[in-house]
C-alpha atoms as a PDB file:
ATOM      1  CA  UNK A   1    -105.176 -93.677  49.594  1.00  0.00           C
ATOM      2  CA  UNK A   2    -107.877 -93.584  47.416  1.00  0.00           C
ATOM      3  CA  UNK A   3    -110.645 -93.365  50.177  1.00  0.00           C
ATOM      4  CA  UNK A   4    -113.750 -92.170  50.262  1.00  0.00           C
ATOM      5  CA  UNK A   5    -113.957 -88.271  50.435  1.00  0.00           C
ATOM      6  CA  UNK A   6    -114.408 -86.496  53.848  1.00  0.00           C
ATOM      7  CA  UNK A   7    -114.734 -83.132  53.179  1.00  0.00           C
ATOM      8  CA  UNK A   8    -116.232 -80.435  50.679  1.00  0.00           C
ATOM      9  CA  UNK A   9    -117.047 -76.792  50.340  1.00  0.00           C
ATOM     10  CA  UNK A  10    -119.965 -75.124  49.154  1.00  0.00           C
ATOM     11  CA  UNK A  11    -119.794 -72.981  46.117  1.00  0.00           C
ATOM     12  CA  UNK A  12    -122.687 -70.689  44.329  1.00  0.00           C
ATOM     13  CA  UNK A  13    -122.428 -70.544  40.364  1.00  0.00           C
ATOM     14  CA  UNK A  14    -122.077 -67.020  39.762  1.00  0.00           C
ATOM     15  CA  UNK A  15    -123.080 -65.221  36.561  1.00  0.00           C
ATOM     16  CA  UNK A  16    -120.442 -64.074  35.800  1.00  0.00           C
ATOM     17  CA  UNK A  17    -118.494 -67.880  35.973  1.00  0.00           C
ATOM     18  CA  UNK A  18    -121.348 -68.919  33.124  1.00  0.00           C
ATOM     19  CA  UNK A  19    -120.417 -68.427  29.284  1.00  0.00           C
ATOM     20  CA  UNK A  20    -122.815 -67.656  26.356  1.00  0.00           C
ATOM     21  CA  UNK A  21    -124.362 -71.138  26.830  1.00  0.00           C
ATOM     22  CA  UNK A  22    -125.666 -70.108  30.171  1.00  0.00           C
ATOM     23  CA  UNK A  23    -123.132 -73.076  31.900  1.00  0.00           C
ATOM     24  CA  UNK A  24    -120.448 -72.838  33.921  1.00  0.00           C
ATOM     25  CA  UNK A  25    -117.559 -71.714  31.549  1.00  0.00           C
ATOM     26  CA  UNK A  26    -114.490 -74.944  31.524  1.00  0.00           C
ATOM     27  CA  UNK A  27    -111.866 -72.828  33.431  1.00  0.00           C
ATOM     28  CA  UNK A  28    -113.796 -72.312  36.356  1.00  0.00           C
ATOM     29  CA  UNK A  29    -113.733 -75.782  38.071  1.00  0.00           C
ATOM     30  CA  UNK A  30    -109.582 -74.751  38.907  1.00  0.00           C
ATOM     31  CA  UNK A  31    -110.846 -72.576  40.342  1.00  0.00           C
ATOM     32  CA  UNK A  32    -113.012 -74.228  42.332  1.00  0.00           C
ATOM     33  CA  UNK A  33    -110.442 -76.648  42.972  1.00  0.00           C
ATOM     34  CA  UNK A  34    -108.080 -74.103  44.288  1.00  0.00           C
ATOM     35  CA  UNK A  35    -110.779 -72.895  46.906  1.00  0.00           C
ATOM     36  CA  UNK A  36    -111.467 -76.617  48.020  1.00  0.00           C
ATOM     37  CA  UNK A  37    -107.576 -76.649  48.428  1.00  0.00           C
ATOM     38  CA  UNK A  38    -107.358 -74.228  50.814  1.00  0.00           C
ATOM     39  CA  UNK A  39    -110.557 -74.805  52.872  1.00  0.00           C
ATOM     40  CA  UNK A  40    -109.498 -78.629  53.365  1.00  0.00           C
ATOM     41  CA  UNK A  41    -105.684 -77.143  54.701  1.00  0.00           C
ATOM     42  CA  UNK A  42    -108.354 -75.213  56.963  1.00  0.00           C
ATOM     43  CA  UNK A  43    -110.340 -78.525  58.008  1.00  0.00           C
ATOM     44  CA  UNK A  44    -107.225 -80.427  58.437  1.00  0.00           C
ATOM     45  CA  UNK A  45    -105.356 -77.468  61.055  1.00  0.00           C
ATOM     46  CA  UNK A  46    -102.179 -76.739  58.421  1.00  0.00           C
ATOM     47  CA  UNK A  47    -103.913 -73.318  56.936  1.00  0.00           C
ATOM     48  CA  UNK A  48    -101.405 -70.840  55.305  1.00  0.00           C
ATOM     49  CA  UNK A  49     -99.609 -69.615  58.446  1.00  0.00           C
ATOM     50  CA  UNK A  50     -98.615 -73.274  59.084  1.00  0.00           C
ATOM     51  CA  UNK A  51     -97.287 -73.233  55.780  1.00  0.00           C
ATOM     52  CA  UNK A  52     -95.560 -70.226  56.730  1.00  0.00           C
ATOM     53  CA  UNK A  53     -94.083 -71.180  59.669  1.00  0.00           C
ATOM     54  CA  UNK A  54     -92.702 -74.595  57.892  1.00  0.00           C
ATOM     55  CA  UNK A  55     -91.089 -72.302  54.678  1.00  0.00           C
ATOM     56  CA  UNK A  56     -93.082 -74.140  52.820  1.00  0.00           C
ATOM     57  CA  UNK A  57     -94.636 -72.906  49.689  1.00  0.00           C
ATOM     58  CA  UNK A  58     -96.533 -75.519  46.796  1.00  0.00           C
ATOM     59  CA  UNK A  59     -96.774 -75.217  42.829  1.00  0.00           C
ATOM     60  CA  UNK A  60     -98.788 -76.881  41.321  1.00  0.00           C
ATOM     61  CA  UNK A  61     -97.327 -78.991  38.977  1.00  0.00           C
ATOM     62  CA  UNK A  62    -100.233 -80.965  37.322  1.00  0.00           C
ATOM     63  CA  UNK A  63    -103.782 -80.326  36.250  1.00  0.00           C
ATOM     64  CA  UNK A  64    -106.908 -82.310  35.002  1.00  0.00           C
ATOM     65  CA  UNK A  65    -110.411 -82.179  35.059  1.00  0.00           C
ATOM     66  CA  UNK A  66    -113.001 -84.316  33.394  1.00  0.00           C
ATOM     67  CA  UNK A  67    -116.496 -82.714  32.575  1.00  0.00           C
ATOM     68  CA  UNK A  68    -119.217 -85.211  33.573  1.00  0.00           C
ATOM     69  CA  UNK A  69    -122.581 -82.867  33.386  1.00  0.00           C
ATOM     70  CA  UNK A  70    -123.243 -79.122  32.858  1.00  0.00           C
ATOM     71  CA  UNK A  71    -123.877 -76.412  36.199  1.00  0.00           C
ATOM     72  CA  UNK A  72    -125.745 -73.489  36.404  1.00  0.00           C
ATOM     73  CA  UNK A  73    -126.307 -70.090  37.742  1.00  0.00           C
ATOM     74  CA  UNK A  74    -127.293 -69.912  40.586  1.00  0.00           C
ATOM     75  CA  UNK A  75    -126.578 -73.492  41.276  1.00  0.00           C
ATOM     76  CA  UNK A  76    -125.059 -74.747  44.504  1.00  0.00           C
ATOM     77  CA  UNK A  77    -122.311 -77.196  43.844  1.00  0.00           C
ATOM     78  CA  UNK A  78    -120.610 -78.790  46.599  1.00  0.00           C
ATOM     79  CA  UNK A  79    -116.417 -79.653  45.988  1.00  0.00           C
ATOM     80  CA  UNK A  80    -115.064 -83.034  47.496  1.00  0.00           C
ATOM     81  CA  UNK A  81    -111.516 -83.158  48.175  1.00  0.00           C
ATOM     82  CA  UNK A  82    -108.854 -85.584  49.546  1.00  0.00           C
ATOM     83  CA  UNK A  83    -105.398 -86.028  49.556  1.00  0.00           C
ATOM     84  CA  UNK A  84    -104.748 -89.396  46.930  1.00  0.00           C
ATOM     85  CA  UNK A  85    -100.976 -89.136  47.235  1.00  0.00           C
ATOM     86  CA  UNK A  86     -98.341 -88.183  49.187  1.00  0.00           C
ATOM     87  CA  UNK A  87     -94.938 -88.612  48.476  1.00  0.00           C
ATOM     88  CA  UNK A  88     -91.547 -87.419  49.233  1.00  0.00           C
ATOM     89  CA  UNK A  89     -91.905 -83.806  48.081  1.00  0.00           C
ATOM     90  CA  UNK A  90     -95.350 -84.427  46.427  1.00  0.00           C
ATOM     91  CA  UNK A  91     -99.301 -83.765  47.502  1.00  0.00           C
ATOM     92  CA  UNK A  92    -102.041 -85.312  44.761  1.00  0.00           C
ATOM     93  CA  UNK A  93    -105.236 -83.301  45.120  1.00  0.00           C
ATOM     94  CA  UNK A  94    -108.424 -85.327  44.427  1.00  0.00           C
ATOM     95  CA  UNK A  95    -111.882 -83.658  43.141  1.00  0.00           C
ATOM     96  CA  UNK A  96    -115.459 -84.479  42.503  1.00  0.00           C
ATOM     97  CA  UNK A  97    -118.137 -81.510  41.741  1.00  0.00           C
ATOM     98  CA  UNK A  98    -121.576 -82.349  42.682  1.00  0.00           C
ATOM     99  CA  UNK A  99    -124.615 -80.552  42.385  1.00  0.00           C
ATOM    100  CA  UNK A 100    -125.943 -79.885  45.740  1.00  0.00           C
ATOM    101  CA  UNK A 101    -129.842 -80.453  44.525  1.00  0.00           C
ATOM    102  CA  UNK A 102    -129.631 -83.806  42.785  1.00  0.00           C
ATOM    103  CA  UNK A 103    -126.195 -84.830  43.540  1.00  0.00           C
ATOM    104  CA  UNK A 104    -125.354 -84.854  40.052  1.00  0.00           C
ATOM    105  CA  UNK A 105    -121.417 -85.382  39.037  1.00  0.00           C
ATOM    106  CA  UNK A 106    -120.731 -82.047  37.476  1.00  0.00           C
ATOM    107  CA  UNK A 107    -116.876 -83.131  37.056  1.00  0.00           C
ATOM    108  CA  UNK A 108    -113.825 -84.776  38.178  1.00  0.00           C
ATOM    109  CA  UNK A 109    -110.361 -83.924  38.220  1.00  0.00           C
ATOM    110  CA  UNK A 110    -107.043 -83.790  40.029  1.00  0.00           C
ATOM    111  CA  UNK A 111    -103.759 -81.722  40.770  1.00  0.00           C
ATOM    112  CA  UNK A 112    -100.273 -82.666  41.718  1.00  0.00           C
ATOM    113  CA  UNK A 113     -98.401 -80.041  44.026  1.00  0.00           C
ATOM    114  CA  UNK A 114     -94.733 -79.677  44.506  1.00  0.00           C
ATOM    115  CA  UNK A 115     -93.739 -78.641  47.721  1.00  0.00           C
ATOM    116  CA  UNK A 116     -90.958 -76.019  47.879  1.00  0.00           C
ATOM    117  CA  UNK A 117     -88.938 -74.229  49.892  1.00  0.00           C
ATOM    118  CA  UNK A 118     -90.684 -70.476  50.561  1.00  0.00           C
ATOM    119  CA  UNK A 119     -87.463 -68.702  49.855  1.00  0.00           C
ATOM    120  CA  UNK A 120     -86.510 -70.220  46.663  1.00  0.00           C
ATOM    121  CA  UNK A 121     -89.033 -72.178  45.242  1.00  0.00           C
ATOM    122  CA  UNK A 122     -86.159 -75.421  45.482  1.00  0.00           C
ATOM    123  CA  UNK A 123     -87.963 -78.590  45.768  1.00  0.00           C
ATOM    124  CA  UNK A 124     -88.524 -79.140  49.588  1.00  0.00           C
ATOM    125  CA  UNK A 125     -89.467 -82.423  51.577  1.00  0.00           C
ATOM    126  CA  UNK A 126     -93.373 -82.677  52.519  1.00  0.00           C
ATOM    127  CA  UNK A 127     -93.146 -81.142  56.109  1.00  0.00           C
ATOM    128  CA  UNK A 128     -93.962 -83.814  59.003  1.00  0.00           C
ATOM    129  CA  UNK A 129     -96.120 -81.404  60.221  1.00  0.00           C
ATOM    130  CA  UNK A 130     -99.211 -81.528  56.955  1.00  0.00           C
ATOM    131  CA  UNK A 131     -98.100 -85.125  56.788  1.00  0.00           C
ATOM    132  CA  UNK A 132     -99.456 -85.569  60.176  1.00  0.00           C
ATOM    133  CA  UNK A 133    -102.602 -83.506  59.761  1.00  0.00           C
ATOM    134  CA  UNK A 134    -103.687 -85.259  56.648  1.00  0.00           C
ATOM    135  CA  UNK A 135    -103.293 -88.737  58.330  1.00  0.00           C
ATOM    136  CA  UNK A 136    -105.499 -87.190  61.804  1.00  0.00           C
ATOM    137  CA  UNK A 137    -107.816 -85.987  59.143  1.00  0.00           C
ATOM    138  CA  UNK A 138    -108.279 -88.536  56.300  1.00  0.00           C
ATOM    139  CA  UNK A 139    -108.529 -91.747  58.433  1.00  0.00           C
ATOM    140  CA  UNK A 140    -110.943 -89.824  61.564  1.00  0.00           C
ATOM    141  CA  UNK A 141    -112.640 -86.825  60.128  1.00  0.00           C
ATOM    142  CA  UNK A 142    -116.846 -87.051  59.189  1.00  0.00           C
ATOM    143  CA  UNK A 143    -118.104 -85.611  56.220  1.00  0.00           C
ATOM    144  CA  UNK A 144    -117.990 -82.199  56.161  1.00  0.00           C
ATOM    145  CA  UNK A 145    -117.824 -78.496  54.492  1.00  0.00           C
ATOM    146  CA  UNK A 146    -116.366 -75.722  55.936  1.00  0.00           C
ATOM    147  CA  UNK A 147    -118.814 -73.585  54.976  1.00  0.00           C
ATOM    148  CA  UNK A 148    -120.476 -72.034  58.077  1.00  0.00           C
ATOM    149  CA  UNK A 149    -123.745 -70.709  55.889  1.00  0.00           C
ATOM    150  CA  UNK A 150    -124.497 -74.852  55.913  1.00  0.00           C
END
């Protein structure tokens, strides 16, 4: 897929997400990346009751982030994300962290998700349904953030 991304979220460094060296601390940005997760399901119209209603549950299977440039508190950052894979029973999550001022890349990074089955965590086809949305969204959405402070 590897597109262009179409979607972000706004996020405010906290203080209490900065270590000693007054940046944001390493661990954070999965977090980050787990908010952009579910905001884009949001965007896309396959939120968590969709999910539901499919028994569907994802782990994620995969991790990575590369560290580009340092953020701050209070810093706005803005999270890209996009769908760069899916497969058969797979979802690759796709990241870039820019600073809302300068546009600065803060990082980059990516996670693989497994979908499952809700009641037993089996592997589980990708259901039709989030196939769908992600193909309305990714080829027709504009930029956007779901942020409604924005």
């Amino acid at each position: 897929m590897n597109q262009p991304f179409k979607f972000y979220t706004r996020i405010r460094v906290r203080f209490n997400e900065t270590d000693l060296q007054g940046h944001v601390n390493y661990a954070q940005y999965y977090f980050y990346f787990d908010e952009a997760v579910t905001h884009y399901f949001e965007a896309i119209g396959y939120d968590h009751q969709a999910m539901d209603a499919d028994q569907t549950d994802m782990l994620f299977a995969e991790s990575h982030c590369n560290y580009k440039s340092s953020a701050r508190w209070p810093e706005w950052l803005r999270i890209y994300v996009r769908i760069g894979h899916v497969g058969r029973r797979s979802l690759r999550f796709e990241f870039e962290v820019r600073a809302e001022a300068d546009d600065r890349l803060i990082a980059t990074g990516h996670i693989a998700a497994v979908t499952t089955s809700k009641d037993n965590f089996a592997p589980h086809p990708v259901p039709e349904k989030l196939r769908q949305a992600i193909s309305r969204y990714e080829e027709k959405a504009p930029a956007g953030s779901s942020d409604p402070n924005e």
